[in-house]
C-alpha atoms as a PDB file:
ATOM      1  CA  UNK A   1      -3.477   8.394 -39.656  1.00  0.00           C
ATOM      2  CA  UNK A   2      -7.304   9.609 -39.569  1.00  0.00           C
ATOM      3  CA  UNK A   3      -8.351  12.850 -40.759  1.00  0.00           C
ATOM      4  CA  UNK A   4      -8.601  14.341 -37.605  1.00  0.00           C
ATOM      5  CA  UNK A   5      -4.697  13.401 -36.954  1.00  0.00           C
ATOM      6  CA  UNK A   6      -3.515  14.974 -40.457  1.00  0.00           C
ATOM      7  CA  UNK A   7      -5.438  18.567 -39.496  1.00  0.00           C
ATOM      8  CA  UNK A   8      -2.647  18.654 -36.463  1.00  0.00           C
ATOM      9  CA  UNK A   9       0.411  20.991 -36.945  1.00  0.00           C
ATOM     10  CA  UNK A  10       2.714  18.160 -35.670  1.00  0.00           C
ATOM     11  CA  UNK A  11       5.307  17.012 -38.965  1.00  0.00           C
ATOM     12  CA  UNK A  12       4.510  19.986 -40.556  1.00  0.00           C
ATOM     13  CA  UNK A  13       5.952  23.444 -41.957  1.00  0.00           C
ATOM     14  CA  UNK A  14       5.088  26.307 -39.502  1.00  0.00           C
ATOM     15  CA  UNK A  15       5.004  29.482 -39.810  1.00  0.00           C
ATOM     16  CA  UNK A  16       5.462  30.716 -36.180  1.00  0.00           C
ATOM     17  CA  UNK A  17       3.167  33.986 -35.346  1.00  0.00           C
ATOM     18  CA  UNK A  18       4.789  36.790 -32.569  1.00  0.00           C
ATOM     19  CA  UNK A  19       1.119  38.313 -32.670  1.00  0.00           C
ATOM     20  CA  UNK A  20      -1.258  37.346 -30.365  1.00  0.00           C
ATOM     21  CA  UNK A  21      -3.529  34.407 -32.133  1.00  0.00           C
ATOM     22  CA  UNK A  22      -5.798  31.912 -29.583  1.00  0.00           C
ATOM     23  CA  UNK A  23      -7.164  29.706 -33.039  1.00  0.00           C
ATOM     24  CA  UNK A  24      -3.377  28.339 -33.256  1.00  0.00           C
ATOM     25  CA  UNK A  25      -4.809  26.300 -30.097  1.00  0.00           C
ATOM     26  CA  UNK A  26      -5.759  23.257 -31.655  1.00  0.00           C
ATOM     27  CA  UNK A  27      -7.756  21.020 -29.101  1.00  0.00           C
ATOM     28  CA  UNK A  28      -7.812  16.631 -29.524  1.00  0.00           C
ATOM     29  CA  UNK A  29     -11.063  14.975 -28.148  1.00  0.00           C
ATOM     30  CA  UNK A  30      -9.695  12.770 -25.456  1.00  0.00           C
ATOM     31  CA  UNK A  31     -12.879  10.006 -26.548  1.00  0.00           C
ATOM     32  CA  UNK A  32     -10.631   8.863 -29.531  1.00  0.00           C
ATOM     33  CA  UNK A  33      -8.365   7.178 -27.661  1.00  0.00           C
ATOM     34  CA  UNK A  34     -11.001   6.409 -24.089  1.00  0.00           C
ATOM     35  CA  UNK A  35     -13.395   4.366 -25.955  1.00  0.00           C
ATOM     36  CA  UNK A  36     -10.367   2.334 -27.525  1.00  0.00           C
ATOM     37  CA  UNK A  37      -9.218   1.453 -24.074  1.00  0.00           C
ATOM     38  CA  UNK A  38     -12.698   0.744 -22.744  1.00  0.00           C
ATOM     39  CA  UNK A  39     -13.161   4.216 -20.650  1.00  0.00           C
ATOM     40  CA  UNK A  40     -17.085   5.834 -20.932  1.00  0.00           C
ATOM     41  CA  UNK A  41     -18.688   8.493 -19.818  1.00  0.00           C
ATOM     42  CA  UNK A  42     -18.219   7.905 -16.128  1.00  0.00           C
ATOM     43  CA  UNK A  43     -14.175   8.489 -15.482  1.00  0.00           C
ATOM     44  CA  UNK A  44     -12.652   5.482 -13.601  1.00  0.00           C
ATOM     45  CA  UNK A  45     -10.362   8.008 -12.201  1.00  0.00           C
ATOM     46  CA  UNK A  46     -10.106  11.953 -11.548  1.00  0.00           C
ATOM     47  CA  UNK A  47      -6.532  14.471 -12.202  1.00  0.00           C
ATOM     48  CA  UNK A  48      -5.269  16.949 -14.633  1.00  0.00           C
ATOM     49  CA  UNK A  49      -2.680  17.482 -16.910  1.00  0.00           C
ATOM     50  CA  UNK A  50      -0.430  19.760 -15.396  1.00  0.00           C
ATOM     51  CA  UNK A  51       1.968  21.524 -17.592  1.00  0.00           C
ATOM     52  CA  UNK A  52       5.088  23.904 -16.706  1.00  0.00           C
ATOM     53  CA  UNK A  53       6.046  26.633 -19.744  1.00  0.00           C
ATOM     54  CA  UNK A  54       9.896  27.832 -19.365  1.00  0.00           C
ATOM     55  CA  UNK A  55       9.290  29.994 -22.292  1.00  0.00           C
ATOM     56  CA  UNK A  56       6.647  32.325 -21.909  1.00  0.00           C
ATOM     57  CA  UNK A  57       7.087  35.607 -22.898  1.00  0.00           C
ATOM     58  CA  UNK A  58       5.016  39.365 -24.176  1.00  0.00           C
ATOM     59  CA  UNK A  59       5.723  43.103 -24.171  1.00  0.00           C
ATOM     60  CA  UNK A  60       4.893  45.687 -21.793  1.00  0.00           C
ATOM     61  CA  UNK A  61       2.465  49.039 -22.835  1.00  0.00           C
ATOM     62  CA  UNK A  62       5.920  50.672 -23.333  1.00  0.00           C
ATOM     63  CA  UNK A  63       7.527  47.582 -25.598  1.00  0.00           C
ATOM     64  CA  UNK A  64       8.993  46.401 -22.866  1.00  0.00           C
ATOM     65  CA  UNK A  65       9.739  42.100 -23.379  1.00  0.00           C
ATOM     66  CA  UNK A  66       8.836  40.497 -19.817  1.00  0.00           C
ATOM     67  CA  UNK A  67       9.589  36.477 -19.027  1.00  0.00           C
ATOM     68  CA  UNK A  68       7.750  34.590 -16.897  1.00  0.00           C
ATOM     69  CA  UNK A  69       6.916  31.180 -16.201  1.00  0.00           C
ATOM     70  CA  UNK A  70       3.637  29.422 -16.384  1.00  0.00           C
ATOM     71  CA  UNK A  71       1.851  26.588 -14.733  1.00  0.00           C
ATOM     72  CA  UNK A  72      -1.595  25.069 -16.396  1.00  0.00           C
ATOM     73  CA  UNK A  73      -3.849  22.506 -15.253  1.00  0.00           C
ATOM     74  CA  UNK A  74      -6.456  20.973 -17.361  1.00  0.00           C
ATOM     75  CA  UNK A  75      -8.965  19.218 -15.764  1.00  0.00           C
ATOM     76  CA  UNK A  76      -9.173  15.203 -16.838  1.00  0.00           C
ATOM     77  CA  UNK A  77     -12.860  15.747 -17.386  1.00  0.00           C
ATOM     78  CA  UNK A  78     -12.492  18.080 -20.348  1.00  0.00           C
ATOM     79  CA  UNK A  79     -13.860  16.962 -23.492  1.00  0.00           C
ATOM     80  CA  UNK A  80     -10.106  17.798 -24.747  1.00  0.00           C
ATOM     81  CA  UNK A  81      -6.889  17.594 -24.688  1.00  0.00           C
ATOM     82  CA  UNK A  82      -4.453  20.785 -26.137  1.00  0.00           C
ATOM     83  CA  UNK A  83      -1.923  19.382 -28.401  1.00  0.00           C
ATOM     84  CA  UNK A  84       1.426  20.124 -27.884  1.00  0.00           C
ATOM     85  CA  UNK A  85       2.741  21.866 -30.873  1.00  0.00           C
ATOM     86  CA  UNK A  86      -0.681  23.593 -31.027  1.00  0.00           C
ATOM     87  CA  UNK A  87       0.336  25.104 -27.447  1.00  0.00           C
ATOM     88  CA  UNK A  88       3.569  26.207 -28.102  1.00  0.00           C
ATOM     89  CA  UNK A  89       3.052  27.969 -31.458  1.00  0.00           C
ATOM     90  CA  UNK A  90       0.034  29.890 -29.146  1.00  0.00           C
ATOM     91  CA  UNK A  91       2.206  30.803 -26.815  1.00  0.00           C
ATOM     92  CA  UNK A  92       4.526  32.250 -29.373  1.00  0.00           C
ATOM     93  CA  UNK A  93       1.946  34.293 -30.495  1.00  0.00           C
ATOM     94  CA  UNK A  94       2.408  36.162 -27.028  1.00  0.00           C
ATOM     95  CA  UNK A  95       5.846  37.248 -27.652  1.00  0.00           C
ATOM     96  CA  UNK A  96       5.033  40.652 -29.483  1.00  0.00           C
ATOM     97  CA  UNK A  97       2.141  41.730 -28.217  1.00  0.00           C
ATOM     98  CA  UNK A  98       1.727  44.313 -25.528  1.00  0.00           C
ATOM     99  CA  UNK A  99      -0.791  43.339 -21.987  1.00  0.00           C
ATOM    100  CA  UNK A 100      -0.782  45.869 -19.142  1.00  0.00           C
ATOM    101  CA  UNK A 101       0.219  43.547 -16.360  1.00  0.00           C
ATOM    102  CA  UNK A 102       0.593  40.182 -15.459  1.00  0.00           C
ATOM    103  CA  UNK A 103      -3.050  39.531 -14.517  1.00  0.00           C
ATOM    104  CA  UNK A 104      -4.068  41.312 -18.473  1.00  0.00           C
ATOM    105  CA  UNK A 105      -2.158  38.030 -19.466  1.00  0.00           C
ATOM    106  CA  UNK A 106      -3.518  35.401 -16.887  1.00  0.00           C
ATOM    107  CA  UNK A 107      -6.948  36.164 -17.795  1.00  0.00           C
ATOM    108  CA  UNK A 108      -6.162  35.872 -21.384  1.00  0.00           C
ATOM    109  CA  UNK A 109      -4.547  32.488 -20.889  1.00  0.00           C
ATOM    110  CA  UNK A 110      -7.546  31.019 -18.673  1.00  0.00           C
ATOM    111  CA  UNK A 111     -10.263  31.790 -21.778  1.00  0.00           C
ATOM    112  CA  UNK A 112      -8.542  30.778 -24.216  1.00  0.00           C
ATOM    113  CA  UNK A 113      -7.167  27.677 -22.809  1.00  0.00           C
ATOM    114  CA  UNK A 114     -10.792  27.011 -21.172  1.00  0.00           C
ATOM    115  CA  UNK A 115     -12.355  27.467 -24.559  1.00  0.00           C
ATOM    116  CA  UNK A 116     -10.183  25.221 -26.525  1.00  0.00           C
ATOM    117  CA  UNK A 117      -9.965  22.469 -23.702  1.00  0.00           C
ATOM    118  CA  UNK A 118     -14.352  22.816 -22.809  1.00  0.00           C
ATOM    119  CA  UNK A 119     -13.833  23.369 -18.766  1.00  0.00           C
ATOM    120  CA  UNK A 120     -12.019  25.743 -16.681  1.00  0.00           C
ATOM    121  CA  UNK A 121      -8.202  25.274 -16.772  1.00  0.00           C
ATOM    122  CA  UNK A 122      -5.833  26.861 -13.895  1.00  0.00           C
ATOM    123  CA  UNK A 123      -3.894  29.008 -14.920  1.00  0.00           C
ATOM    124  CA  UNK A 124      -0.693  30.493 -12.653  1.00  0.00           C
ATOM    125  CA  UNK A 125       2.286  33.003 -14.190  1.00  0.00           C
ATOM    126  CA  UNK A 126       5.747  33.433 -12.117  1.00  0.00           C
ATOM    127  CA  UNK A 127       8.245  35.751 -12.062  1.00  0.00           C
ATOM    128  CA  UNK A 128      11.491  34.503 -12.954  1.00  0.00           C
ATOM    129  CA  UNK A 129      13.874  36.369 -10.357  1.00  0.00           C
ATOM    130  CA  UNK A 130      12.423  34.892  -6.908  1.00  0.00           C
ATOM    131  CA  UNK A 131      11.516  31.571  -8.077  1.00  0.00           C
ATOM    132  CA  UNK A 132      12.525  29.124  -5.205  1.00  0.00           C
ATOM    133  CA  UNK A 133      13.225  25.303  -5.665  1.00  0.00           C
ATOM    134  CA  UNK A 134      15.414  23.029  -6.587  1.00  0.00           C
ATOM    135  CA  UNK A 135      15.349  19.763  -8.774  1.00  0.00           C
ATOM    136  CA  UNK A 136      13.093  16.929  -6.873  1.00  0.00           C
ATOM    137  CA  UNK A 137      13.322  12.919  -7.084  1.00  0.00           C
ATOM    138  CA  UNK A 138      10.207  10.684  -6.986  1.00  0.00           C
ATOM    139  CA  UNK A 139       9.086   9.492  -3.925  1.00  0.00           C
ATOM    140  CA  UNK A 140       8.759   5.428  -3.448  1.00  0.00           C
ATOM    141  CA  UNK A 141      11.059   3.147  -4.799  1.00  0.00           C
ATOM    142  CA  UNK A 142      12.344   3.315  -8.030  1.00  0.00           C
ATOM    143  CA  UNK A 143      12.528  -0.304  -9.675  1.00  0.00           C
ATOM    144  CA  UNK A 144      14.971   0.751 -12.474  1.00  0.00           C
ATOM    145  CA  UNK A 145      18.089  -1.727 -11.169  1.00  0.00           C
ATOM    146  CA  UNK A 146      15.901  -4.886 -11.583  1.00  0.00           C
ATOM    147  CA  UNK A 147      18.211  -6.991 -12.878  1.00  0.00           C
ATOM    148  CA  UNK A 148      15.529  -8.451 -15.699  1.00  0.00           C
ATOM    149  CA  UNK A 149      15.933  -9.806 -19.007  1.00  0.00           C
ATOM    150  CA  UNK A 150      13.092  -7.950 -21.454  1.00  0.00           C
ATOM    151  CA  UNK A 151      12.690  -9.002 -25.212  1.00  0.00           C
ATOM    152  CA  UNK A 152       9.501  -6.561 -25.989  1.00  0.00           C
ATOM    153  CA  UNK A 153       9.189  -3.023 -26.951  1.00  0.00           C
ATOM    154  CA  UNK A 154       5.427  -3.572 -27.871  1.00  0.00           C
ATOM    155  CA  UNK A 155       2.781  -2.381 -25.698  1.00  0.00           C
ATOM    156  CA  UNK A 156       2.073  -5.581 -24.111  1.00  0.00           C
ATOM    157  CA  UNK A 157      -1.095  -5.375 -20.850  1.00  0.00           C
ATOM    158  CA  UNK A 158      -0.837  -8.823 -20.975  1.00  0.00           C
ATOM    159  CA  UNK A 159       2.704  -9.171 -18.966  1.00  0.00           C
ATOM    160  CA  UNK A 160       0.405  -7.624 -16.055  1.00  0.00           C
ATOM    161  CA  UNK A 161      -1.379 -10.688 -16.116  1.00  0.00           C
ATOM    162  CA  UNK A 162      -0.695 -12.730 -12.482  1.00  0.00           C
ATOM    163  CA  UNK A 163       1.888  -9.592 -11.469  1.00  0.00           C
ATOM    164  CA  UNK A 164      -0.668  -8.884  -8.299  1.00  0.00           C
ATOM    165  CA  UNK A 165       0.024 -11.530  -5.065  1.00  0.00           C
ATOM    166  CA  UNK A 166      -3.121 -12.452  -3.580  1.00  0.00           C
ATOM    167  CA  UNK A 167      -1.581 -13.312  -0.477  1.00  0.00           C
ATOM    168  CA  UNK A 168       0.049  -9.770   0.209  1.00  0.00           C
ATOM    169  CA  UNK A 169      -2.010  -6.437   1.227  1.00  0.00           C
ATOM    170  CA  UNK A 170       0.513  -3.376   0.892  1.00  0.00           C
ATOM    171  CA  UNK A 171       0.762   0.521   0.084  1.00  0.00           C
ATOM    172  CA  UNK A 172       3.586   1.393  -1.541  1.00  0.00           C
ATOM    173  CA  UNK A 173       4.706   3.720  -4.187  1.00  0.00           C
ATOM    174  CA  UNK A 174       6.830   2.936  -6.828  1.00  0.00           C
ATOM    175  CA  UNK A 175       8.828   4.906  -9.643  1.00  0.00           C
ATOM    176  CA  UNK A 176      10.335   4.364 -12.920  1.00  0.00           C
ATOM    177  CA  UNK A 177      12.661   6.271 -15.612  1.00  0.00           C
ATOM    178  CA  UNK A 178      12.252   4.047 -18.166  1.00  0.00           C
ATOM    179  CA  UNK A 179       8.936   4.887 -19.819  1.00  0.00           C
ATOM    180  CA  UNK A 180       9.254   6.456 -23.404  1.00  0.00           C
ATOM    181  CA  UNK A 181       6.413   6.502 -25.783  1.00  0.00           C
ATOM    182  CA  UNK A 182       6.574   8.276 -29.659  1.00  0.00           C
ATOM    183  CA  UNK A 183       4.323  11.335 -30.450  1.00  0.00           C
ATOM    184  CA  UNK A 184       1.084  10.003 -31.720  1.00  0.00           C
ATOM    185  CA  UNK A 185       1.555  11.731 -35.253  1.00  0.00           C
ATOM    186  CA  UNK A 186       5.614  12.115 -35.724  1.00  0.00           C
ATOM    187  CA  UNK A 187       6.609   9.411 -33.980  1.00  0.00           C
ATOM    188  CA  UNK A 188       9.004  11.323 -31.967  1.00  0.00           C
ATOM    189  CA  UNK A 189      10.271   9.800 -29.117  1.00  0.00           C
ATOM    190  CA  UNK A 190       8.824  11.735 -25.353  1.00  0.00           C
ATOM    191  CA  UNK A 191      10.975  10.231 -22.426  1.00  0.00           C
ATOM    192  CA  UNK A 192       9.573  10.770 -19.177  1.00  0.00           C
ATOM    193  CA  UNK A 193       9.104   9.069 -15.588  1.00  0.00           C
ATOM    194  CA  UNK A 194       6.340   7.237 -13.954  1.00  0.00           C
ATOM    195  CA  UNK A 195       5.126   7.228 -10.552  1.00  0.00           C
ATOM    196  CA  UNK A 196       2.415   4.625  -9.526  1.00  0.00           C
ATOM    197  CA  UNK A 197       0.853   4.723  -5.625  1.00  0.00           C
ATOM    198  CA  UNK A 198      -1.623   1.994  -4.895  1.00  0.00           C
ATOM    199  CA  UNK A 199      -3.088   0.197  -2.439  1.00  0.00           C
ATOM    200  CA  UNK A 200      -3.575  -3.534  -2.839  1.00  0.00           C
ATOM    201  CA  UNK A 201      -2.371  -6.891  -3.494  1.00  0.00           C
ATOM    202  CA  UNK A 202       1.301  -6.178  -3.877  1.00  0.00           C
ATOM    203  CA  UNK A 203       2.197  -5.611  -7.528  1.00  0.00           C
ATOM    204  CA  UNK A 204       5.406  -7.837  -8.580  1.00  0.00           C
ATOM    205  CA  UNK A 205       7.993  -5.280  -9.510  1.00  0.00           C
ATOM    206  CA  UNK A 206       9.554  -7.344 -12.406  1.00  0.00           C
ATOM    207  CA  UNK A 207       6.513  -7.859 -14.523  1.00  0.00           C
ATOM    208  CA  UNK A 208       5.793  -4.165 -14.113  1.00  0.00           C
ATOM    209  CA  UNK A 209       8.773  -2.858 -14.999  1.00  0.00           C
ATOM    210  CA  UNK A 210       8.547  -4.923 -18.061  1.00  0.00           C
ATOM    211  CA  UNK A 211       5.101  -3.327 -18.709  1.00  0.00           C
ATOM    212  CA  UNK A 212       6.074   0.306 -18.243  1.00  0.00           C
ATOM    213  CA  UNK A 213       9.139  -0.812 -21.082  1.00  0.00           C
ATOM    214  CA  UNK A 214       6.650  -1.951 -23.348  1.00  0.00           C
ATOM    215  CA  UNK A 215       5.612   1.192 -24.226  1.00  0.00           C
ATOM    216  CA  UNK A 216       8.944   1.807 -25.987  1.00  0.00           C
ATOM    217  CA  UNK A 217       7.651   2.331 -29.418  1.00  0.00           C
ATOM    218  CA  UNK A 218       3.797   2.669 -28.874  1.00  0.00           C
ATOM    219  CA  UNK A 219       3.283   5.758 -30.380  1.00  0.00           C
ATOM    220  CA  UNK A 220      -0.001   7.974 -28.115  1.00  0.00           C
ATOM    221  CA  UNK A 221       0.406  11.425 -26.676  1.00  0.00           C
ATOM    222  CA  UNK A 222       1.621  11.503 -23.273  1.00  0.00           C
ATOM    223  CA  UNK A 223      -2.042  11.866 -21.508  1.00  0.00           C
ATOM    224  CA  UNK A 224      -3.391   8.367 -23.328  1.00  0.00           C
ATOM    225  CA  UNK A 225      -0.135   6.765 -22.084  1.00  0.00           C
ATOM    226  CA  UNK A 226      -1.025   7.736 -18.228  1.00  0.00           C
ATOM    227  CA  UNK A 227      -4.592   6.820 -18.770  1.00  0.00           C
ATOM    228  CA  UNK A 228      -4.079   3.620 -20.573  1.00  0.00           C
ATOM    229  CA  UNK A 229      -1.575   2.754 -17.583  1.00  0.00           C
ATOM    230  CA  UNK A 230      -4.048   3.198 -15.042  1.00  0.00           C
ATOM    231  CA  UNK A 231      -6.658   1.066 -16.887  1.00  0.00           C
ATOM    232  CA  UNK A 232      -4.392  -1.799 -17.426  1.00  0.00           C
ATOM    233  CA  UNK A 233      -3.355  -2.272 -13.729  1.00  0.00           C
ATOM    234  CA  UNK A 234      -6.907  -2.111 -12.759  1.00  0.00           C
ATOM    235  CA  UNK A 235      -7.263  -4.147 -15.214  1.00  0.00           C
ATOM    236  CA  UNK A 236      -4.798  -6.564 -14.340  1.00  0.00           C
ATOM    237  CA  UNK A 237      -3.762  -6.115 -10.694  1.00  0.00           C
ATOM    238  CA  UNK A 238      -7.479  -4.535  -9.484  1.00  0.00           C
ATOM    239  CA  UNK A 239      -5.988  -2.501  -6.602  1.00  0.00           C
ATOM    240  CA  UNK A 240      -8.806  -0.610  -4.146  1.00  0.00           C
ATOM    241  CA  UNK A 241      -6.706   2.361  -4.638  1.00  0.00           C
ATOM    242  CA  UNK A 242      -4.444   4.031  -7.469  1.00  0.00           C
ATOM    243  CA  UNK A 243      -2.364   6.320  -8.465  1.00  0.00           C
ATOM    244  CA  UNK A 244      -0.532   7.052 -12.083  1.00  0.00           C
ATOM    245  CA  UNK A 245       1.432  10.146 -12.311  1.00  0.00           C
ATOM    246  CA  UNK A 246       4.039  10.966 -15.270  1.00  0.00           C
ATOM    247  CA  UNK A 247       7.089  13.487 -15.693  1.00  0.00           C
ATOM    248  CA  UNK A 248       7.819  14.011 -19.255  1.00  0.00           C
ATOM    249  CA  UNK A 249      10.733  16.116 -20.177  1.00  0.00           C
ATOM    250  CA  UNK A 250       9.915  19.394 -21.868  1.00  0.00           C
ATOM    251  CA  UNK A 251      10.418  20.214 -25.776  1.00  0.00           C
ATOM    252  CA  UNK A 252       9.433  23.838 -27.426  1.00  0.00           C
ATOM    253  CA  UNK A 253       9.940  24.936 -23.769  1.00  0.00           C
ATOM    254  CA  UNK A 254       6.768  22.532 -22.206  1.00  0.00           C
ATOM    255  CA  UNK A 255       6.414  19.808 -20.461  1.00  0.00           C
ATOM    256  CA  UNK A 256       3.200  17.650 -19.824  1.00  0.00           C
ATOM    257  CA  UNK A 257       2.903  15.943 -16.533  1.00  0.00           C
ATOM    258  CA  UNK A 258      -0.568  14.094 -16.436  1.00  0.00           C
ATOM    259  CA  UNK A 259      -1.787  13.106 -13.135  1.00  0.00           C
ATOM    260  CA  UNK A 260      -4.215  10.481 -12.711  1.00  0.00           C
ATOM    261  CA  UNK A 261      -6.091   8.704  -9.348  1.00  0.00           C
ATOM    262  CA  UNK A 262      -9.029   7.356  -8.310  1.00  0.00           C
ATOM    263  CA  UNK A 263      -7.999   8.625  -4.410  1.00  0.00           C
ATOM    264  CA  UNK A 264      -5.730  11.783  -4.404  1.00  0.00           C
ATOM    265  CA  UNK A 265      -6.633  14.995  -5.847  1.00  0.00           C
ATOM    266  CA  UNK A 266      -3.770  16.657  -5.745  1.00  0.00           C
ATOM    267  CA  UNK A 267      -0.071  16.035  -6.207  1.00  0.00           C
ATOM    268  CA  UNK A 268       3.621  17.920  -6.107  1.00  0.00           C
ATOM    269  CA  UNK A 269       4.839  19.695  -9.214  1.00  0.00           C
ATOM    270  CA  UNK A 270       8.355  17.846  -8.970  1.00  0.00           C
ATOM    271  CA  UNK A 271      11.100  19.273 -10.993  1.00  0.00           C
ATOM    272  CA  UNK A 272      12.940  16.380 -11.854  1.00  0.00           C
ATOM    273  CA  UNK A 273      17.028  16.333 -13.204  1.00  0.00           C
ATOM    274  CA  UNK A 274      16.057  15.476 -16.580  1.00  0.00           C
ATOM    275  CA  UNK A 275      13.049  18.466 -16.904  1.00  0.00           C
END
């Protein structure tokens, strides 16, 4: 673990503030783990992390508690990342103090978040009673019922190598619920689904499946895992046009749902079962 890694709250004793505190926000330099997988200055892609709160809560001028719901979008181009842990014990720090109005709070969210993450992040805040839709699937096909044997659980780019058919030109989307990874610092496992959308020599399903299993017990927060994804089929399979989007399932009341593509700018914030 570096230095940087032990100043993180993750694995540690908290003591968890109800008073509004933005230097709880702890923000992670996304170049630590970029230059390890061979990404510069220029971005090979464009995206966000997009995360949903379910537990978002403050008081009224009168003491009143209100819930809400929040949506945030960090831009992929911001010199950080917000950990987790740092995130939730911030938004904690909402839960006794008093804002005039929904907008009071919005505002507060978008500097602090901004500040901590070095560009503008989107922030949107929902009422609970009105909130429409239902739980989504993943477009594409999911590849989960391959019917392969797999000895690895070792992040392993190589069983990429040769996946792409030179012969075939397709578009497809595909989708798996097999990708877990461990937290970076605890080693805690984060389950989530992976959608990939390319264009391209057709990608064999088997060897990528195998791939996205690899990741089993590689232990990198859940916006390296979607980055070093979309490097590695580049990499590997060099199609003219890609896609990488993962749905992690929430703890503390967030999840993290990086989106990443070198084509699409914007994509669906899916409610899957398991979020």
């Amino acid at each position: 673990m570096t230095t940087f890694e032990s100043s993180l709250p993750l694995g540690k004793a908290t003591v968890y503030k109800s008073e509004y505190d933005p230097h709880l926000l702890c923000p992670v330099p996304r170049t630590l783990k970029r230059e390890e997988i061979g990404i510069g200055d220029e971005l090979p892609f464009s995206g966000f992390d997009l995360w949903n709160a379910y537990e978002l809560s403050w008081l009224t001028p009168r003491g009143k508690p209100v819930v809400a719901m929040g949506e945030f979008r960090v831009p992929c181009e911001s010199e950080h990342l917000i950990e987790s842990k740092s995130f939730k014990l911030y938004l904690n720090s909402l839960n006794q103090t008093r804002f005039n109005d929904f907008e009071q709070v919005r505002r507060v969210l978008v500097e602090d978040l901004s500040r901590a993450a070095g560009a503008n992040v989107d922030v949107r805040l929902m009422e609970c009673e009105g909130l429409a839709g239902g739980i989504a699937t993943l477009p594409g096909r999911c590849i989960d019922n391959l019917d392969i044997e797999v000895s690895g659980y070792r992040l392993d780019p190589s069983l990429l190598e040769g996946a792409a058919n030179p012969e075939k030109v397709v578009e497809e989307t595909l989708h798996s619920h097999l990708l877990k990874s461990n937290c970076l610092i605890t080693s805690q496992p984060d389950w989530g689904s992976v959608l990939i959308r390319y264009k391209g020599h057709q990608i064999a399903p088997e060897p990528l499946l195998r791939y996205i299993i690899s990741f089993r017990q590689h232990n990198e927060f859940h916006e390296q895992c979607v980055e070093r994804i979309f490097v590695d089929l580049m990499c590997s399979c060099r199609p003219e046009k890609l896609t990488v989007y993962a749905r992690y399932t929430r703890r503390g009341g967030l999840d993290i749902n990086p989106f990443r593509s070198n084509f699409e700018e914007e994509v669906e914030n899916l409610r899957l079962a398991r979020q």
